[in-house]
PDB file of N, CA and C in Angstrom:
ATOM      1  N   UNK A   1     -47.237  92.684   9.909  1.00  0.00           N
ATOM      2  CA  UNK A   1     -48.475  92.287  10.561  1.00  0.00           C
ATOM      3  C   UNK A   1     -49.129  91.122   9.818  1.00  0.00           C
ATOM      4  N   UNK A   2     -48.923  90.810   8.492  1.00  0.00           N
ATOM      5  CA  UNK A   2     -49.642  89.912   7.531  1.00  0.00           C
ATOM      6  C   UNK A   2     -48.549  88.672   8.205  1.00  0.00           C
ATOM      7  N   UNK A   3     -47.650  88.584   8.282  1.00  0.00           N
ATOM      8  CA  UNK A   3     -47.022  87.484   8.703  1.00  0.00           C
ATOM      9  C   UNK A   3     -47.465  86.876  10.102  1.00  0.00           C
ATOM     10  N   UNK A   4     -47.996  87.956  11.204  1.00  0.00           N
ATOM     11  CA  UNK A   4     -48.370  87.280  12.156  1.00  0.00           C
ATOM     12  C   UNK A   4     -49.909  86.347  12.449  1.00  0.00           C
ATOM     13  N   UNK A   5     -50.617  86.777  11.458  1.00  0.00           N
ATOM     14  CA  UNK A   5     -51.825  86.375  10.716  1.00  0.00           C
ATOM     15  C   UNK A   5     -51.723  85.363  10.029  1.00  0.00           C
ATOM     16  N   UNK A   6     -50.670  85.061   9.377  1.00  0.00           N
ATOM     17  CA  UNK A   6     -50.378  83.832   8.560  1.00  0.00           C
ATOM     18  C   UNK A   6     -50.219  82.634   9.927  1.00  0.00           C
ATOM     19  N   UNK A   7     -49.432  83.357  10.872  1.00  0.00           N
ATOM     20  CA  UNK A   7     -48.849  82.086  12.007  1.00  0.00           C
ATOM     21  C   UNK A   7     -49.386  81.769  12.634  1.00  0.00           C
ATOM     22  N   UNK A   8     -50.503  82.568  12.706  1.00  0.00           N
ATOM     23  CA  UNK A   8     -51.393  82.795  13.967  1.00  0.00           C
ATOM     24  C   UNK A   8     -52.459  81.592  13.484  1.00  0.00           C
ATOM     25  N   UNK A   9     -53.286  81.377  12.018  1.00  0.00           N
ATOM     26  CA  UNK A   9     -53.959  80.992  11.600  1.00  0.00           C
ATOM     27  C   UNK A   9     -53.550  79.639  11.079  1.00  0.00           C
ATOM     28  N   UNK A  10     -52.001  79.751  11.157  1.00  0.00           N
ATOM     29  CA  UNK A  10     -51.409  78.267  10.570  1.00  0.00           C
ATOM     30  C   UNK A  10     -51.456  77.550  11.741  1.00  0.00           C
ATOM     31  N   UNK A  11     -51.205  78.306  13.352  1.00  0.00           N
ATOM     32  CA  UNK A  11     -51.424  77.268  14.598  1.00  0.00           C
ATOM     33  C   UNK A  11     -52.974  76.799  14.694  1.00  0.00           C
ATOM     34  N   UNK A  12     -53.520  78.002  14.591  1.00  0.00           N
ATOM     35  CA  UNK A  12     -55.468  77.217  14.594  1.00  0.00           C
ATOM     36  C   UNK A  12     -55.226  76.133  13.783  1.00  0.00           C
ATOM     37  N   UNK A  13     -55.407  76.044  12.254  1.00  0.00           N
ATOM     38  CA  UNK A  13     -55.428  74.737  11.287  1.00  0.00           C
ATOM     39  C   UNK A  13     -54.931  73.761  12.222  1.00  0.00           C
ATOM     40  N   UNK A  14     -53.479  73.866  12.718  1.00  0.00           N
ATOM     41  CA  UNK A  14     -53.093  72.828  12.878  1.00  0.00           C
ATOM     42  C   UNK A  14     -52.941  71.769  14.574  1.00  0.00           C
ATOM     43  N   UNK A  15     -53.502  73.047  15.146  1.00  0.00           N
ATOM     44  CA  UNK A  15     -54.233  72.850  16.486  1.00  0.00           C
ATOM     45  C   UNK A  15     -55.346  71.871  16.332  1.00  0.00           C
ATOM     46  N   UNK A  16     -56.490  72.471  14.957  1.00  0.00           N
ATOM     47  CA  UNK A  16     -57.727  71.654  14.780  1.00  0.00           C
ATOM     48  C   UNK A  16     -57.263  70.481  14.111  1.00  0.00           C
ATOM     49  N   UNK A  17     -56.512  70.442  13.423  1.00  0.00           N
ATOM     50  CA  UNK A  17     -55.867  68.670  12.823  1.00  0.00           C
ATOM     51  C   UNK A  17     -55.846  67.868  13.872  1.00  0.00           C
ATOM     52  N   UNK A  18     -54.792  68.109  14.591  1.00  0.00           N
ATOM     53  CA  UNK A  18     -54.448  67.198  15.757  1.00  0.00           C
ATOM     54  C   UNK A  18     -55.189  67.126  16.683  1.00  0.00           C
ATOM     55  N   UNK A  19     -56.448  67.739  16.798  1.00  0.00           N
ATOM     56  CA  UNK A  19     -57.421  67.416  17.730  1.00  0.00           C
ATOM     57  C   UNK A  19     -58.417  66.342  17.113  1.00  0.00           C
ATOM     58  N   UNK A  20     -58.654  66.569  15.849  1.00  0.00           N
ATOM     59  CA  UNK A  20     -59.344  65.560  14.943  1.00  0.00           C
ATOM     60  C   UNK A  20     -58.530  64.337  15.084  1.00  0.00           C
ATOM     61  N   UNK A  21     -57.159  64.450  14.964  1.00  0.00           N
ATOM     62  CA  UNK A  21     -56.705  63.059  14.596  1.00  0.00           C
ATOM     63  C   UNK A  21     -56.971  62.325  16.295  1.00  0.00           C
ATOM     64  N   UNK A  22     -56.436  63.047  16.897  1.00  0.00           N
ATOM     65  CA  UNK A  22     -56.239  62.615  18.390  1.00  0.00           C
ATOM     66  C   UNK A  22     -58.289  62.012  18.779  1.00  0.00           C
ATOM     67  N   UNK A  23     -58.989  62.761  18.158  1.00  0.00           N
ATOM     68  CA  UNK A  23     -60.192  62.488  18.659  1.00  0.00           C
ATOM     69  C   UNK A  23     -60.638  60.920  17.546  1.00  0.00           C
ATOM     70  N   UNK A  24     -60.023  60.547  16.752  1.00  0.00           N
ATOM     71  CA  UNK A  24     -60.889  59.846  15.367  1.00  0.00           C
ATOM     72  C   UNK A  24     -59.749  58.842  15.243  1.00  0.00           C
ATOM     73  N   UNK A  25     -58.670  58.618  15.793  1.00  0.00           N
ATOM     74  CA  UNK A  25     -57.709  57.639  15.407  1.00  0.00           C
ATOM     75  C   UNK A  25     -57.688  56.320  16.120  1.00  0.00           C
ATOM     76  N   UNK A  26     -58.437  55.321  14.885  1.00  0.00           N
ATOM     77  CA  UNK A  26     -58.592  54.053  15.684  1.00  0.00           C
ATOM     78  C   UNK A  26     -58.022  53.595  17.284  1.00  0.00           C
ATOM     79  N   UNK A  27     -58.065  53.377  17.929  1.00  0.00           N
ATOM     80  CA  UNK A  27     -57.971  53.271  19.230  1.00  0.00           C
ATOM     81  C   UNK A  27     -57.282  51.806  19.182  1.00  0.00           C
ATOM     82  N   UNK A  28     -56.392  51.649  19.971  1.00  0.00           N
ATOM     83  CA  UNK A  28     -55.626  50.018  20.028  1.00  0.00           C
ATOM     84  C   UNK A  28     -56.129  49.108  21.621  1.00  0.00           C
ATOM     85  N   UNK A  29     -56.096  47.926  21.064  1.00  0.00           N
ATOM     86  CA  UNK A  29     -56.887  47.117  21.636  1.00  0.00           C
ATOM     87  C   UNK A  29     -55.791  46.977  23.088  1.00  0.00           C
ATOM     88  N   UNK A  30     -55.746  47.511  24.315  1.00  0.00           N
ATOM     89  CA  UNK A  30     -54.760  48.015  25.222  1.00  0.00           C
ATOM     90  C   UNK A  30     -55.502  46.683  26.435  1.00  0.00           C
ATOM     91  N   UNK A  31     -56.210  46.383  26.072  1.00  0.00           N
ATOM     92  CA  UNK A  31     -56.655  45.626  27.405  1.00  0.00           C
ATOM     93  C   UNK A  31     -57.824  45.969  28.072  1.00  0.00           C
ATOM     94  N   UNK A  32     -58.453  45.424  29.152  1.00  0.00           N
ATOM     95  CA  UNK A  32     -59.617  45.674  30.128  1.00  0.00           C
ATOM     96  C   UNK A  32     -59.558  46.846  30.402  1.00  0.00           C
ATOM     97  N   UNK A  33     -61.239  47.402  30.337  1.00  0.00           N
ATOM     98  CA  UNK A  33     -61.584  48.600  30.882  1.00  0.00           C
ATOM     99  C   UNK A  33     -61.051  49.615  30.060  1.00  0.00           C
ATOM    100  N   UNK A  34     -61.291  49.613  28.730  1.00  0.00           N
ATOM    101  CA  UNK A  34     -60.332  51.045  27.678  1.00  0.00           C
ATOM    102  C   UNK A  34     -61.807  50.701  26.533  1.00  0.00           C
ATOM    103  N   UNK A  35     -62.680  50.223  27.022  1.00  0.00           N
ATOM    104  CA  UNK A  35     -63.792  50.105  26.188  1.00  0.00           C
ATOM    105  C   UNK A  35     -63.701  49.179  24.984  1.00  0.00           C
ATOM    106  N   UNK A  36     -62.200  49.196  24.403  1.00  0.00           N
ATOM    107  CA  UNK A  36     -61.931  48.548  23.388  1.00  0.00           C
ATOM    108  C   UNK A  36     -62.292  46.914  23.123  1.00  0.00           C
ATOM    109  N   UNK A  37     -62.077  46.370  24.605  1.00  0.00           N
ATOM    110  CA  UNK A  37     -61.900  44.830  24.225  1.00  0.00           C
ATOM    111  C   UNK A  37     -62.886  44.461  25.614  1.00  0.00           C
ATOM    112  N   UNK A  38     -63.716  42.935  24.821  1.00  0.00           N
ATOM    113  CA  UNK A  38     -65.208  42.696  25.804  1.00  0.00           C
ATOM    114  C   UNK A  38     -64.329  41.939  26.955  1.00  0.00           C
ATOM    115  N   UNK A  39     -64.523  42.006  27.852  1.00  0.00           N
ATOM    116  CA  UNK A  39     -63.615  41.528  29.030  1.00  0.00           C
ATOM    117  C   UNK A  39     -64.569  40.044  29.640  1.00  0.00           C
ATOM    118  N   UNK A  40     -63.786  38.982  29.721  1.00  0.00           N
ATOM    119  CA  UNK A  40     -64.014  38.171  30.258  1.00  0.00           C
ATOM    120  C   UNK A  40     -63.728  37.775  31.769  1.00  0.00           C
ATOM    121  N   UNK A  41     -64.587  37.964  32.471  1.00  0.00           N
ATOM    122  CA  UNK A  41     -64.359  38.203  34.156  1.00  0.00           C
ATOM    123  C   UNK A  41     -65.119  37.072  34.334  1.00  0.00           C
ATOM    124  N   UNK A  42     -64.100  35.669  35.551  1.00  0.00           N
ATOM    125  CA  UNK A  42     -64.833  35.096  35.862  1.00  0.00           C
ATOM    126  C   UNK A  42     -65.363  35.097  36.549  1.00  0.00           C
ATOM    127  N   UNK A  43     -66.818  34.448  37.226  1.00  0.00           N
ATOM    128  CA  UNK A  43     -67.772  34.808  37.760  1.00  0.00           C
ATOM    129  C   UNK A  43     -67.425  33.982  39.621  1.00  0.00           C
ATOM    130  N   UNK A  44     -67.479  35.057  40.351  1.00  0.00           N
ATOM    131  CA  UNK A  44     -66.597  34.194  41.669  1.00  0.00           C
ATOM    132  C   UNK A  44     -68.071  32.894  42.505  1.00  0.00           C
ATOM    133  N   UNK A  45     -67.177  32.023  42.755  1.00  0.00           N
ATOM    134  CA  UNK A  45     -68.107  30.809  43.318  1.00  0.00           C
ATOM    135  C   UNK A  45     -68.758  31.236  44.457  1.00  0.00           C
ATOM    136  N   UNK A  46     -70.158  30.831  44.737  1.00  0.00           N
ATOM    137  CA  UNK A  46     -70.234  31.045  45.604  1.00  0.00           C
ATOM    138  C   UNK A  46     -70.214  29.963  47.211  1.00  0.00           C
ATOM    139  N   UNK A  47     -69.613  29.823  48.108  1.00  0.00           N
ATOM    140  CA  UNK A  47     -69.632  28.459  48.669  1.00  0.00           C
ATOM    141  C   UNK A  47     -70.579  29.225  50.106  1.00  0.00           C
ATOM    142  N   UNK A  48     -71.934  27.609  50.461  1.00  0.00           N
ATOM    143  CA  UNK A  48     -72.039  28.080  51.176  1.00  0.00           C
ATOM    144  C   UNK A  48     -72.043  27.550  52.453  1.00  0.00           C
ATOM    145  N   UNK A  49     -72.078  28.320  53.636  1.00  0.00           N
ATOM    146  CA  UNK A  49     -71.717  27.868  54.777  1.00  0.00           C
ATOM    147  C   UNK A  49     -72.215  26.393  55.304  1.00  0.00           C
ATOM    148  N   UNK A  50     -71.627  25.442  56.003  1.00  0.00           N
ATOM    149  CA  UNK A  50     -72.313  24.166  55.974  1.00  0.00           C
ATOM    150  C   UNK A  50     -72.600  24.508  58.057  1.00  0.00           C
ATOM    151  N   UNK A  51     -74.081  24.159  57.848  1.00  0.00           N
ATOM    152  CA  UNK A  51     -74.633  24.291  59.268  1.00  0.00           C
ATOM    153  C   UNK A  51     -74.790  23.263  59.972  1.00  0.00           C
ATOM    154  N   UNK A  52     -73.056  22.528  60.896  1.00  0.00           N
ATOM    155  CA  UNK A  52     -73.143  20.541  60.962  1.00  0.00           C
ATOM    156  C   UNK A  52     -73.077  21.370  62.726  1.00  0.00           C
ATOM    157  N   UNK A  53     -74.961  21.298  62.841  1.00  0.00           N
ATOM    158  CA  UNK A  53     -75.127  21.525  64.477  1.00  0.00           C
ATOM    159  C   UNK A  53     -74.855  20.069  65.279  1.00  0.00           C
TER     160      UNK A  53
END
């Protein structure tokens, strides 16, 4: 029974590691919209209608 207590408590520890790492591990710069990197969107023209009555 002490052995299943050992395994049992070695998956918690190491359940909570990898949730820490997974939650705290610098994040890579992946592109637009991942929060990581300021996105440069250009701004669309606007043209406007020409009124040749």
């Amino acid at each position: 029974m002490k052995t299943v207590e050992i395994i049992l408590v070695a998956l918690i520890v190491l359940g909570a590691v990898l949730y820490l790492y997974k939650t705290f591990k610098p994040k890579k710069k992946t592109g637009c919209g991942c929060g990581t990197v300021d996105c440069k969107v250009p701004k669309p023209t606007i043209e406007r209608a020409s009124n040749d009555n």
